[in-house]
C-alpha atoms as a PDB file:
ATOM      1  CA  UNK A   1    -107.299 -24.212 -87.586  1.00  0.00           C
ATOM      2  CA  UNK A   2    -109.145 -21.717 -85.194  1.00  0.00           C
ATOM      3  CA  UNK A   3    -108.358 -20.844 -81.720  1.00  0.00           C
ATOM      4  CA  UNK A   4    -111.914 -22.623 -80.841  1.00  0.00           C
ATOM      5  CA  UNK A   5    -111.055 -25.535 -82.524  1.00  0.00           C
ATOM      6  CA  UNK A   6    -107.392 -25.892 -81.137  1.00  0.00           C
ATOM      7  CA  UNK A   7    -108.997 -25.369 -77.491  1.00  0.00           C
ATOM      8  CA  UNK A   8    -111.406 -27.930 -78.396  1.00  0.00           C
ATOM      9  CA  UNK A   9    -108.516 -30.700 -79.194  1.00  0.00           C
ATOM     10  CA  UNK A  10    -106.319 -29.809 -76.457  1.00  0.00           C
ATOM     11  CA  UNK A  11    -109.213 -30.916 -74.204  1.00  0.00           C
ATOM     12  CA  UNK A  12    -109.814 -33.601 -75.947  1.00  0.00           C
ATOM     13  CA  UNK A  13    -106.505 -35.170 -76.096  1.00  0.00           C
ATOM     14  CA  UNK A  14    -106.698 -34.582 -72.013  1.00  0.00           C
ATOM     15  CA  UNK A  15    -109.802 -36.604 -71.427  1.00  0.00           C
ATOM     16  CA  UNK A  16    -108.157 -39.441 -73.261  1.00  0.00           C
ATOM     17  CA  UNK A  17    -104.828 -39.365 -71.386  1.00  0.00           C
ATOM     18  CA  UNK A  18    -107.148 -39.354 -68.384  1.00  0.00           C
ATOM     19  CA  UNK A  19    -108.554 -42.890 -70.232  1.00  0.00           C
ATOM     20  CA  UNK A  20    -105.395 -44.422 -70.735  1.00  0.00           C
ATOM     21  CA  UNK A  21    -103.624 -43.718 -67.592  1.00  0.00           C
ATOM     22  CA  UNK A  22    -106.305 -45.199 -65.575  1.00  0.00           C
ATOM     23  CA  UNK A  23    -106.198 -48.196 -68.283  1.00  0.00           C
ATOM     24  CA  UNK A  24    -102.647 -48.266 -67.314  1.00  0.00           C
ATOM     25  CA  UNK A  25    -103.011 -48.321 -63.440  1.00  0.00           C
ATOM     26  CA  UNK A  26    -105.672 -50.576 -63.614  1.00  0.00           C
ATOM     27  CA  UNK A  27    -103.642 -52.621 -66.144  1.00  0.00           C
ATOM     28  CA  UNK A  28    -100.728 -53.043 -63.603  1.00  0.00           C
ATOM     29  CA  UNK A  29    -103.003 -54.091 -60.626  1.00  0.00           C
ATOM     30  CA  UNK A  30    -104.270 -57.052 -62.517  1.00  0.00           C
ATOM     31  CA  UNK A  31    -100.830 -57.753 -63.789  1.00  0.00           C
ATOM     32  CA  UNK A  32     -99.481 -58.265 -59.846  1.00  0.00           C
ATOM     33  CA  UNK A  33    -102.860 -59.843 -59.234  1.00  0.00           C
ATOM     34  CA  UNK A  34    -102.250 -62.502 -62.034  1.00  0.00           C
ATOM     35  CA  UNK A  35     -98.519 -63.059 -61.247  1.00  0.00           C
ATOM     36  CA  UNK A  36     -99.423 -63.777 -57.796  1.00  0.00           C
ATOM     37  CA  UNK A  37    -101.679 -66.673 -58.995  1.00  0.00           C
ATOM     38  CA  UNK A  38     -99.251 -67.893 -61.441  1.00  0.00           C
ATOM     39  CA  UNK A  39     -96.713 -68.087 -58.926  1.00  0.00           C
ATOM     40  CA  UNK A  40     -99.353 -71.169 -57.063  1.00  0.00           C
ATOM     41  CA  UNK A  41    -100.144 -72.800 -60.921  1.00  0.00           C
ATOM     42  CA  UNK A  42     -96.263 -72.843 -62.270  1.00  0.00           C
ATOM     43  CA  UNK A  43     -95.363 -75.939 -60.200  1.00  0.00           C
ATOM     44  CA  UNK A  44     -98.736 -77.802 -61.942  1.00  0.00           C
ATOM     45  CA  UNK A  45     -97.981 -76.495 -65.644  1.00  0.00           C
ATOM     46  CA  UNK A  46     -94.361 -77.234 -65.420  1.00  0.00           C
ATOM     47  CA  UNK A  47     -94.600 -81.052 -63.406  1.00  0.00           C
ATOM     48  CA  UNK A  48     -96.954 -82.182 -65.923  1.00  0.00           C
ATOM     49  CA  UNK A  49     -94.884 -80.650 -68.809  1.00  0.00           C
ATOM     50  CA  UNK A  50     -92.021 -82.566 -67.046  1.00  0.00           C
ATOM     51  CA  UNK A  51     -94.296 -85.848 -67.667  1.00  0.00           C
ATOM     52  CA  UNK A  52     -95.120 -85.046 -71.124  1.00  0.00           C
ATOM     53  CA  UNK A  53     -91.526 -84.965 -71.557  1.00  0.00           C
ATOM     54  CA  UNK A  54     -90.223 -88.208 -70.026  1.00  0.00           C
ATOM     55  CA  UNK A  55     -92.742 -90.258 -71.187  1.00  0.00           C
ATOM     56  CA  UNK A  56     -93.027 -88.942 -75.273  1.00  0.00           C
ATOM     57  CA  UNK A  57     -91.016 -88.262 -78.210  1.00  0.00           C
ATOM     58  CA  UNK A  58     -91.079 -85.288 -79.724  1.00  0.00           C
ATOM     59  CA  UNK A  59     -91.834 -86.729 -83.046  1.00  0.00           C
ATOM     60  CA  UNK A  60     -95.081 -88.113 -81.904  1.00  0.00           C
ATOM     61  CA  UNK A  61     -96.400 -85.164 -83.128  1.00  0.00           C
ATOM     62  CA  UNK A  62     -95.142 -85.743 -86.908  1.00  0.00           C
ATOM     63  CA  UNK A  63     -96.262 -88.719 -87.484  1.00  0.00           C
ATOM     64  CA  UNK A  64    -100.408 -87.694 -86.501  1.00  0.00           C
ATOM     65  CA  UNK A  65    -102.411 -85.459 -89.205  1.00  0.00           C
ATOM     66  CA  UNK A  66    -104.931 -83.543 -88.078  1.00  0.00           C
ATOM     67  CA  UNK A  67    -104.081 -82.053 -84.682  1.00  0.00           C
ATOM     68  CA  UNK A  68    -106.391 -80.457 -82.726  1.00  0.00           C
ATOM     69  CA  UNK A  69    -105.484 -76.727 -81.953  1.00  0.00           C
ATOM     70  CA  UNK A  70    -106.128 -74.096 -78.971  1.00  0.00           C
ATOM     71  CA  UNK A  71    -105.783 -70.903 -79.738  1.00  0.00           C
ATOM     72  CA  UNK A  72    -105.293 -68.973 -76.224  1.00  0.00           C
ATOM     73  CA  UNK A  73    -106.270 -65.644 -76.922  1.00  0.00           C
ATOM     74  CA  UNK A  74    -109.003 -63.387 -74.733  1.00  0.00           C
ATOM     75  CA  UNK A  75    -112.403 -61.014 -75.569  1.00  0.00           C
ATOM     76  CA  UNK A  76    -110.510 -57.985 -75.133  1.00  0.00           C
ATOM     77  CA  UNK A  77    -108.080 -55.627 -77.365  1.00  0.00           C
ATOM     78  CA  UNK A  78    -105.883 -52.888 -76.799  1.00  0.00           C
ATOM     79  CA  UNK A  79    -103.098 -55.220 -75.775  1.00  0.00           C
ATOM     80  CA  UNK A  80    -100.614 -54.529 -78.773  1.00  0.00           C
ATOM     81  CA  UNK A  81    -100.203 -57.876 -81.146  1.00  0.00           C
ATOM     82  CA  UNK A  82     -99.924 -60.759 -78.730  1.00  0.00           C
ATOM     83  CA  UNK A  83    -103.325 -62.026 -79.889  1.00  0.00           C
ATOM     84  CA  UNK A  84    -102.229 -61.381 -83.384  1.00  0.00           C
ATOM     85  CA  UNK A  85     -99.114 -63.274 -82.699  1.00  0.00           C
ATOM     86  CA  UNK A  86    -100.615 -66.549 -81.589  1.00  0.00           C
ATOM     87  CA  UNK A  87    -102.804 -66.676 -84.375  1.00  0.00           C
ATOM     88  CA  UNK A  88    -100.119 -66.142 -86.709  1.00  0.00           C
ATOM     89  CA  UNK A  89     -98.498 -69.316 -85.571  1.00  0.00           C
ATOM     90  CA  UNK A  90    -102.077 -71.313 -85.525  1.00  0.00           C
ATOM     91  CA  UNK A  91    -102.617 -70.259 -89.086  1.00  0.00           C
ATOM     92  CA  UNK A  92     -98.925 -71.622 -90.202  1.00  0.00           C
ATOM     93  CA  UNK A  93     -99.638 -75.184 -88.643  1.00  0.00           C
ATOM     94  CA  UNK A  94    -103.106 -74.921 -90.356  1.00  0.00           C
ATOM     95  CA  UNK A  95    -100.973 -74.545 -93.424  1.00  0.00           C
ATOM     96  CA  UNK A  96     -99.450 -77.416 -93.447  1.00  0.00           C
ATOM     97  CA  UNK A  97    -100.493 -80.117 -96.028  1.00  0.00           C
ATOM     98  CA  UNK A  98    -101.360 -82.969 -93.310  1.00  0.00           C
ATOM     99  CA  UNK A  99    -103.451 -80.222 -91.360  1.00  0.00           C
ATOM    100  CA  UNK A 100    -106.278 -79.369 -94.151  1.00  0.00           C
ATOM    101  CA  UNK A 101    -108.785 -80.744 -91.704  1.00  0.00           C
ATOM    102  CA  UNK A 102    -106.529 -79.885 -88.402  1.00  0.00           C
ATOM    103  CA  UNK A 103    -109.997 -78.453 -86.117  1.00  0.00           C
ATOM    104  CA  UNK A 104    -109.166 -74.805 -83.874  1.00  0.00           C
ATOM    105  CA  UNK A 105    -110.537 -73.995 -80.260  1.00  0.00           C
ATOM    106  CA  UNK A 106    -110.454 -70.028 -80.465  1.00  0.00           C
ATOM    107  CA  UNK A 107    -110.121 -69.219 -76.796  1.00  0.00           C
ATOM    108  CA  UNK A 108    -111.403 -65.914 -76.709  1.00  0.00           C
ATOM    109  CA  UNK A 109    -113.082 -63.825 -79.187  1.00  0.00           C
ATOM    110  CA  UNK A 110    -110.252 -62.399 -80.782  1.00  0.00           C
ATOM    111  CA  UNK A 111    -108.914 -65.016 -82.131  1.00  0.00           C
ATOM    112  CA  UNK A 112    -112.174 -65.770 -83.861  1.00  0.00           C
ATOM    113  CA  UNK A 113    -112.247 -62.658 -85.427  1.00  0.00           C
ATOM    114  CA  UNK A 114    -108.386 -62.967 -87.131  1.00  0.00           C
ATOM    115  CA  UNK A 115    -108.733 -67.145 -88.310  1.00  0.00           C
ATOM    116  CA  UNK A 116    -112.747 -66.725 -89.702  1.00  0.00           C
ATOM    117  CA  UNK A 117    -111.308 -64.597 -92.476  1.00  0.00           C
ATOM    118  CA  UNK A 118    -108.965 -67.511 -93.630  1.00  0.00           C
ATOM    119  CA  UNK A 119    -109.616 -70.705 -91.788  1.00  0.00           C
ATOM    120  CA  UNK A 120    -113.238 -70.581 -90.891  1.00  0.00           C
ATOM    121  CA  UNK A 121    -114.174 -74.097 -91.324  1.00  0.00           C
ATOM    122  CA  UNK A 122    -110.630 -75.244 -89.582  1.00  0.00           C
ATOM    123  CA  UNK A 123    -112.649 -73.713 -86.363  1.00  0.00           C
ATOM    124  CA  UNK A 124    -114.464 -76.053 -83.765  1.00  0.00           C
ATOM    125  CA  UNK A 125    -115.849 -73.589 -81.197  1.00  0.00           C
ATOM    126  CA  UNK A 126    -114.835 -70.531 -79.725  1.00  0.00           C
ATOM    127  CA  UNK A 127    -115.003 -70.057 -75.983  1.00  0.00           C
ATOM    128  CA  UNK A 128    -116.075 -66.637 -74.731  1.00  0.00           C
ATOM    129  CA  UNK A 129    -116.030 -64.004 -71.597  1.00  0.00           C
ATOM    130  CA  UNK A 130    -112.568 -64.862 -71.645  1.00  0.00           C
ATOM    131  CA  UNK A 131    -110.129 -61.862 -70.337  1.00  0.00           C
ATOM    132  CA  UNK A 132    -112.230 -59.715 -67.947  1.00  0.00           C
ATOM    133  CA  UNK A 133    -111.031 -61.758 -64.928  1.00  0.00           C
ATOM    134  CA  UNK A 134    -108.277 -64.413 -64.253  1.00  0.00           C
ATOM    135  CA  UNK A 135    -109.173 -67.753 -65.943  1.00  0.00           C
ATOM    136  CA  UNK A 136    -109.623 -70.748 -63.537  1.00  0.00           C
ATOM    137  CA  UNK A 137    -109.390 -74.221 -63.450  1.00  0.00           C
ATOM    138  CA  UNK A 138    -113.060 -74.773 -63.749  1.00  0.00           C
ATOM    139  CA  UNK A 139    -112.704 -72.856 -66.694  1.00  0.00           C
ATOM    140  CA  UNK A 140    -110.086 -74.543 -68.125  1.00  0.00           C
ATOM    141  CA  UNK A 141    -112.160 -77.488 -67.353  1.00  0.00           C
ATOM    142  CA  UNK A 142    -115.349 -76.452 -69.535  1.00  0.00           C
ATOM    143  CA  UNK A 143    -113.776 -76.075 -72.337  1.00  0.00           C
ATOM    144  CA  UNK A 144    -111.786 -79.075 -72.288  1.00  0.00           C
ATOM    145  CA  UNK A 145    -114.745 -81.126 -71.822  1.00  0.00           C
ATOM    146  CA  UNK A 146    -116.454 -79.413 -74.897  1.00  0.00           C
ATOM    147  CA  UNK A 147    -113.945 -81.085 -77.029  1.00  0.00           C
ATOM    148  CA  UNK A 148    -114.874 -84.539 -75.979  1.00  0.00           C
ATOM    149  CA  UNK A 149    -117.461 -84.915 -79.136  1.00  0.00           C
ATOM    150  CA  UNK A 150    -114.146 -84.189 -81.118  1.00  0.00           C
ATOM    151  CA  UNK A 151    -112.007 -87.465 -82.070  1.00  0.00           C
ATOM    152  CA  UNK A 152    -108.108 -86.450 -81.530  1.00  0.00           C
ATOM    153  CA  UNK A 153    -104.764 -87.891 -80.851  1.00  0.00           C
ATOM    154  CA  UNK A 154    -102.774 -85.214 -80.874  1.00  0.00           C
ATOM    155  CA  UNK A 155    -103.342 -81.726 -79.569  1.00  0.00           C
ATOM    156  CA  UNK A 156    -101.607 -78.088 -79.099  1.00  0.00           C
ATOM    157  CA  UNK A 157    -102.010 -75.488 -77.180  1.00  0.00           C
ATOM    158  CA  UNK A 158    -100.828 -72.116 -78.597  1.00  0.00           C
ATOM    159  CA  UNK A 159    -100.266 -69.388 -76.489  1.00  0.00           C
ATOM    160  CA  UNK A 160     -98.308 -66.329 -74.996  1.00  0.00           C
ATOM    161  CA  UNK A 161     -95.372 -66.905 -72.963  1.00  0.00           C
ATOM    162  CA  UNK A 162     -93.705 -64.046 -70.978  1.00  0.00           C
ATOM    163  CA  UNK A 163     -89.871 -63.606 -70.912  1.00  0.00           C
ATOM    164  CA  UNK A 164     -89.853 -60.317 -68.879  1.00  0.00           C
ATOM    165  CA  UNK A 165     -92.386 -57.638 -67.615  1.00  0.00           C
ATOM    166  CA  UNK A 166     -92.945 -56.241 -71.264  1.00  0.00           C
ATOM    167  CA  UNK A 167     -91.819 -58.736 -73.471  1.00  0.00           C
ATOM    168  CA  UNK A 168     -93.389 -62.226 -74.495  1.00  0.00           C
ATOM    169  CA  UNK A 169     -93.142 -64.815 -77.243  1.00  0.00           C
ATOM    170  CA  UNK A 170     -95.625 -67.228 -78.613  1.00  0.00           C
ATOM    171  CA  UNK A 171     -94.841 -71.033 -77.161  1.00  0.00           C
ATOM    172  CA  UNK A 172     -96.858 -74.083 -77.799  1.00  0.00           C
ATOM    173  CA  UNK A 173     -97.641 -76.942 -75.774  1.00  0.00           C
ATOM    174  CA  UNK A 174     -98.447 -80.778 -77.586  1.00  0.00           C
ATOM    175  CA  UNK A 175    -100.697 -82.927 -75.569  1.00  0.00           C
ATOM    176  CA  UNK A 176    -102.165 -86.190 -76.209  1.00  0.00           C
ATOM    177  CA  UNK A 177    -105.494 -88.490 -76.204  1.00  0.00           C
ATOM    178  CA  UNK A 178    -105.816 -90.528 -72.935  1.00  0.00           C
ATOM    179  CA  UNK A 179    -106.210 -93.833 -74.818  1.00  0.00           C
ATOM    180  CA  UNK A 180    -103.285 -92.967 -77.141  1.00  0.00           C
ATOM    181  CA  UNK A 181    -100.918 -92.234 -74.392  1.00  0.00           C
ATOM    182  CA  UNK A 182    -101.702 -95.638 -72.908  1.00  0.00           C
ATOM    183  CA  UNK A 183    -100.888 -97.255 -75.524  1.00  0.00           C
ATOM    184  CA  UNK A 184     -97.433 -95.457 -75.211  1.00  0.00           C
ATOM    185  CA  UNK A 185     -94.325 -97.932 -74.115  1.00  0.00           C
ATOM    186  CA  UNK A 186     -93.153 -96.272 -71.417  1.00  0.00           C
ATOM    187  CA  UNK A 187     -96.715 -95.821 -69.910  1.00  0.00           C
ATOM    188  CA  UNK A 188     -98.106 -98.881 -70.878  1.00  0.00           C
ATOM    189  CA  UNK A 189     -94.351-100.181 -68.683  1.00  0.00           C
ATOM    190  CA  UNK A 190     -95.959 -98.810 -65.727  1.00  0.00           C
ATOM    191  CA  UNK A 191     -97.687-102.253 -64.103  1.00  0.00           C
ATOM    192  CA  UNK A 192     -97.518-100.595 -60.425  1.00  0.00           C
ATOM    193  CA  UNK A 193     -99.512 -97.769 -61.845  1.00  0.00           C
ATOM    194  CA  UNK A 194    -103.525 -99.323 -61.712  1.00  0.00           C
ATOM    195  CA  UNK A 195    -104.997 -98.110 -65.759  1.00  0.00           C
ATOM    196  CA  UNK A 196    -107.891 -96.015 -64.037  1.00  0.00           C
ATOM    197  CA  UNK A 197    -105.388 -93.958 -61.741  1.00  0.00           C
ATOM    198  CA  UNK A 198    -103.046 -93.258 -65.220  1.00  0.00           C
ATOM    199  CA  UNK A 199    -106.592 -91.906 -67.069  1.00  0.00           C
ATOM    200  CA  UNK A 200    -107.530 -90.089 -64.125  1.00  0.00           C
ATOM    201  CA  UNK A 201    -103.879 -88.558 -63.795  1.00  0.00           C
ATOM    202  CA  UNK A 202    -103.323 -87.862 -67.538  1.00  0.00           C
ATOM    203  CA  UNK A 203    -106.939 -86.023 -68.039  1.00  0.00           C
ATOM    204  CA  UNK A 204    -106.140 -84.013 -64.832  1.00  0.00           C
ATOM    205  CA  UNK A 205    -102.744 -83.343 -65.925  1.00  0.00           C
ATOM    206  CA  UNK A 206    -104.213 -82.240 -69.608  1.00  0.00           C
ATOM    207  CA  UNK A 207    -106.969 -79.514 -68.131  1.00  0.00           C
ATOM    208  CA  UNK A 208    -103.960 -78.276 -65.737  1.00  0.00           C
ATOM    209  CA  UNK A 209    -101.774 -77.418 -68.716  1.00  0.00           C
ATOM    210  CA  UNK A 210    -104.150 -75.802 -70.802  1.00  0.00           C
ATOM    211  CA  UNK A 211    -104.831 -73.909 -67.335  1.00  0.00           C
ATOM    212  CA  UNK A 212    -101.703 -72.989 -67.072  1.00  0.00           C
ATOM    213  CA  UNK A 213    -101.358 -71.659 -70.970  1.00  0.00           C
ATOM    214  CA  UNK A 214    -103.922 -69.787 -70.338  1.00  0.00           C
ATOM    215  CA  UNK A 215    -103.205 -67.844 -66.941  1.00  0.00           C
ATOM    216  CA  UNK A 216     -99.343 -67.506 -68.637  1.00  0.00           C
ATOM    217  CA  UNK A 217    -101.065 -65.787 -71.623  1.00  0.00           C
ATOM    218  CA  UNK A 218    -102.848 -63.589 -69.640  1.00  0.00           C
ATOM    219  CA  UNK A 219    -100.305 -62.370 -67.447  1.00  0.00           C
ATOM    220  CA  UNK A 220     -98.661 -60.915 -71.047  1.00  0.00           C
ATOM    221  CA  UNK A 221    -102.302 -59.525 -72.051  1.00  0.00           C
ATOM    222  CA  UNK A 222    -102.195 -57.214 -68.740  1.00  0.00           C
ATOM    223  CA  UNK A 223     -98.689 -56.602 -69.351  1.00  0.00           C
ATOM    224  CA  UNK A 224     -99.232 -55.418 -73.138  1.00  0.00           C
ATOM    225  CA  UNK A 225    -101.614 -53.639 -72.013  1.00  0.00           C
ATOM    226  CA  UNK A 226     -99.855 -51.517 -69.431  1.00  0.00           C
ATOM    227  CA  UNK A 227     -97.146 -51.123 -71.895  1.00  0.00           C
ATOM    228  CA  UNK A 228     -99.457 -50.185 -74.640  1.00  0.00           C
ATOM    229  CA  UNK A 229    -101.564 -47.673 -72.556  1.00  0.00           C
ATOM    230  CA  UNK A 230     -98.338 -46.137 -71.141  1.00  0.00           C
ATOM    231  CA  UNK A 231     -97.172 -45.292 -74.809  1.00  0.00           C
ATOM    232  CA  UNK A 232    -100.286 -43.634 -75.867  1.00  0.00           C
ATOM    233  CA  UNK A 233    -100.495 -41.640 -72.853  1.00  0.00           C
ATOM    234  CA  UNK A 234     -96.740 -40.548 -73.730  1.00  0.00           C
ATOM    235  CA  UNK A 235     -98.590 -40.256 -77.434  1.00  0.00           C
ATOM    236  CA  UNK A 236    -101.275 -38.292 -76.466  1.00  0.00           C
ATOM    237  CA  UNK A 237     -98.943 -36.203 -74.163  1.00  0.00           C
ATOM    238  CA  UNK A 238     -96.680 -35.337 -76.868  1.00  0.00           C
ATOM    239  CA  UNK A 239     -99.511 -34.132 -79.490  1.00  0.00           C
ATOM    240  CA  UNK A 240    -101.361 -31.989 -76.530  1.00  0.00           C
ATOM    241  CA  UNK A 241     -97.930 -30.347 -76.104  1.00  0.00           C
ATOM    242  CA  UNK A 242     -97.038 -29.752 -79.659  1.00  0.00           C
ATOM    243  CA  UNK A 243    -101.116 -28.468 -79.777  1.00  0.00           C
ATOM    244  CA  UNK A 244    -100.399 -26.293 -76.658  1.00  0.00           C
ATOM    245  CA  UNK A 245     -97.579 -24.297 -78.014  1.00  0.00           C
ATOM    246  CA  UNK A 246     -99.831 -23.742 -81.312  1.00  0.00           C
ATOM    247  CA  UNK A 247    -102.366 -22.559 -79.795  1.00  0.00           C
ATOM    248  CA  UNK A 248     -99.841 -19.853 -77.300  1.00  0.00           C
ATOM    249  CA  UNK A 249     -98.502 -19.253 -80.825  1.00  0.00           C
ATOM    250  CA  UNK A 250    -101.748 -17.926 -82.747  1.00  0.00           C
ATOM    251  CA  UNK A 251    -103.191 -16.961 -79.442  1.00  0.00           C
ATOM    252  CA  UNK A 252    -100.476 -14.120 -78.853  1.00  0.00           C
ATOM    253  CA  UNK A 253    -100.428 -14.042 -83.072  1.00  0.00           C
ATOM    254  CA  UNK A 254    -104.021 -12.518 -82.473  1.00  0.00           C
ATOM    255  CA  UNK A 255    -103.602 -10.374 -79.175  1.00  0.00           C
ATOM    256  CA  UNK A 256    -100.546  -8.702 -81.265  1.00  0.00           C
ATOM    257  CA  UNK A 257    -102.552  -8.084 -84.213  1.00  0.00           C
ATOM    258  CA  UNK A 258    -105.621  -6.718 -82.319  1.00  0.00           C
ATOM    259  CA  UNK A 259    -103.013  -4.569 -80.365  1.00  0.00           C
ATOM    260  CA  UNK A 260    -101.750  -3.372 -83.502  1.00  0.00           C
ATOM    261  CA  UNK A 261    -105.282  -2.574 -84.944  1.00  0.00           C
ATOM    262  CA  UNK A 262    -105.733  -0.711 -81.594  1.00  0.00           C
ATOM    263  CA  UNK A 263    -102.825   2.274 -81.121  1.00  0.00           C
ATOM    264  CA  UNK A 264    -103.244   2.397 -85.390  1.00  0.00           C
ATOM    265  CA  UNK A 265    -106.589   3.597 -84.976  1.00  0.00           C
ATOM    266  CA  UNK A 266    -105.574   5.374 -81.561  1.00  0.00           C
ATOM    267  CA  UNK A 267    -103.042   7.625 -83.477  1.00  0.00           C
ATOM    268  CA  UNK A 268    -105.530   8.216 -86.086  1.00  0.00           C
ATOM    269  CA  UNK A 269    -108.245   9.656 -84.006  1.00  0.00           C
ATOM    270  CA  UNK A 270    -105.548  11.769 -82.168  1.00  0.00           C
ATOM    271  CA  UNK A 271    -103.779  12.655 -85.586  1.00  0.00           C
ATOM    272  CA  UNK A 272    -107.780  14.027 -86.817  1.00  0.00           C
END
């Protein structure tokens, strides 16, 4: 490889550690943005999980084929394999022989793109612009409400939960139709509770958890990201150095050489 060439690299590899360590700041400034905001929606994710809890079994879900499925994913990439992760998990319930006709909410682009190659016709919609700014509860709201044309009992939310600043795992949340969870014992038990309040309280209660999925998934997208900018600067970093020290090598390779070629024909002319 040529001097020119080497030169031309080296610069290269600069302008894109330039790329990813501004990825990276910006990265961690919607990170404390987003855990700020989580801090406010916790209390509504984890009270209505509390709910879900008291008043059903956990093998409600068993007994119901063909769950309805949210994948909570974004539009955006460069976030290592959390998007990967979630659909990996989607695709195994899709797998299962009383889930042929199971129907998926991709939640961002992405996952689109990884269950069309597999599970195309498994997919209902997909709900996009999701990832270039903090979801809300409108939302969270929209997209909820676009499932209404779709008959389900039983529904999951699949998404990215994070353990620390860095690290995250893929959890899933299993929600219910209104009318179904009516119909529930312990619910139906409730005669102080007026039927319209319990509908109006169980739809809220369903839009604020898939809310909540979705502002906990982003929080580990912007930390993924940070993470996986910070390594390729470190990347990038390391090849510009091992570049640097070629280039030092051949450059003083050639200065020696041309010195060389210099006081040889310097004690030719004087030896003439």
């Amino acid at each position: 490889m040529s001097l020119r060439a080497i030169q031309k690299r080296i610069q290269s590899y600069g302008n894109i550690n330039k790329i990813t360590s501004s990825l990276k700041l910006v990265s961690a400034a919607k990170l404390a943005k987003t855990e700020r905001l989580l801090k406010d929606v916790r209390p509504f994710g984890h009270g209505t999980l509390s709910f879900y809890k008291h008043y059903t079994h956990i093998n409600m879900l068993d007994r119901i084929e063909n769950h309805l499925i949210f994948a909570i994913t974004s539009d955006r990439g460069l976030c290592g394999g959390i998007h990967t992760n979630v659909v990996k998990k989607v695709k195994q319930e899709l797998d299962r022989p009383d889930q042929k006709l199971a129907k998926v909410v991709c939640v961002g682009q992405k996952s689109e793109e990884l269950l069309a190659k597999s599970h195309k016709s498994n997919i209902l919609f997909t709900a996009f612009k999701i990832g270039k700014d903090n979801p809300t509860f409108l939302d969270a709201s929209k997209i909820f409400n676009e499932c209404n044309y779709a008959e389900f009992i039983a529904c999951q939310i699949y998404y990215n939960h994070i353990i620390t600043r860095g690290t995250s795992e893929v959890d899933w949340i299993s929600i219910y139709n209104t009318d179904f969870l009516l119909t529930v014992a312990h619910i139906a038990g409730l005669e102080e509770v007026e039927e319209e309040n319990m509908r109006s309280y169980i739809e809220f209660s369903t839009v604020s958890l898939l809310f909540f999925a979705m502002l906990e998934n982003t929080l580990c997208e912007h930390s993924a990201r940070m993470i996986s900018m910070d390594a390729a600067s470190k990347n990038v970093k390391s090849l510009n150095e091992k570049l640097s020290l070629e280039y030092n090598r051949k450059r003083q390779f050639k200065i020696t050489s041309d010195l060389i070629d210099i006081v040889s024909g310097s004690q030719v002319v004087t030896a003439k």
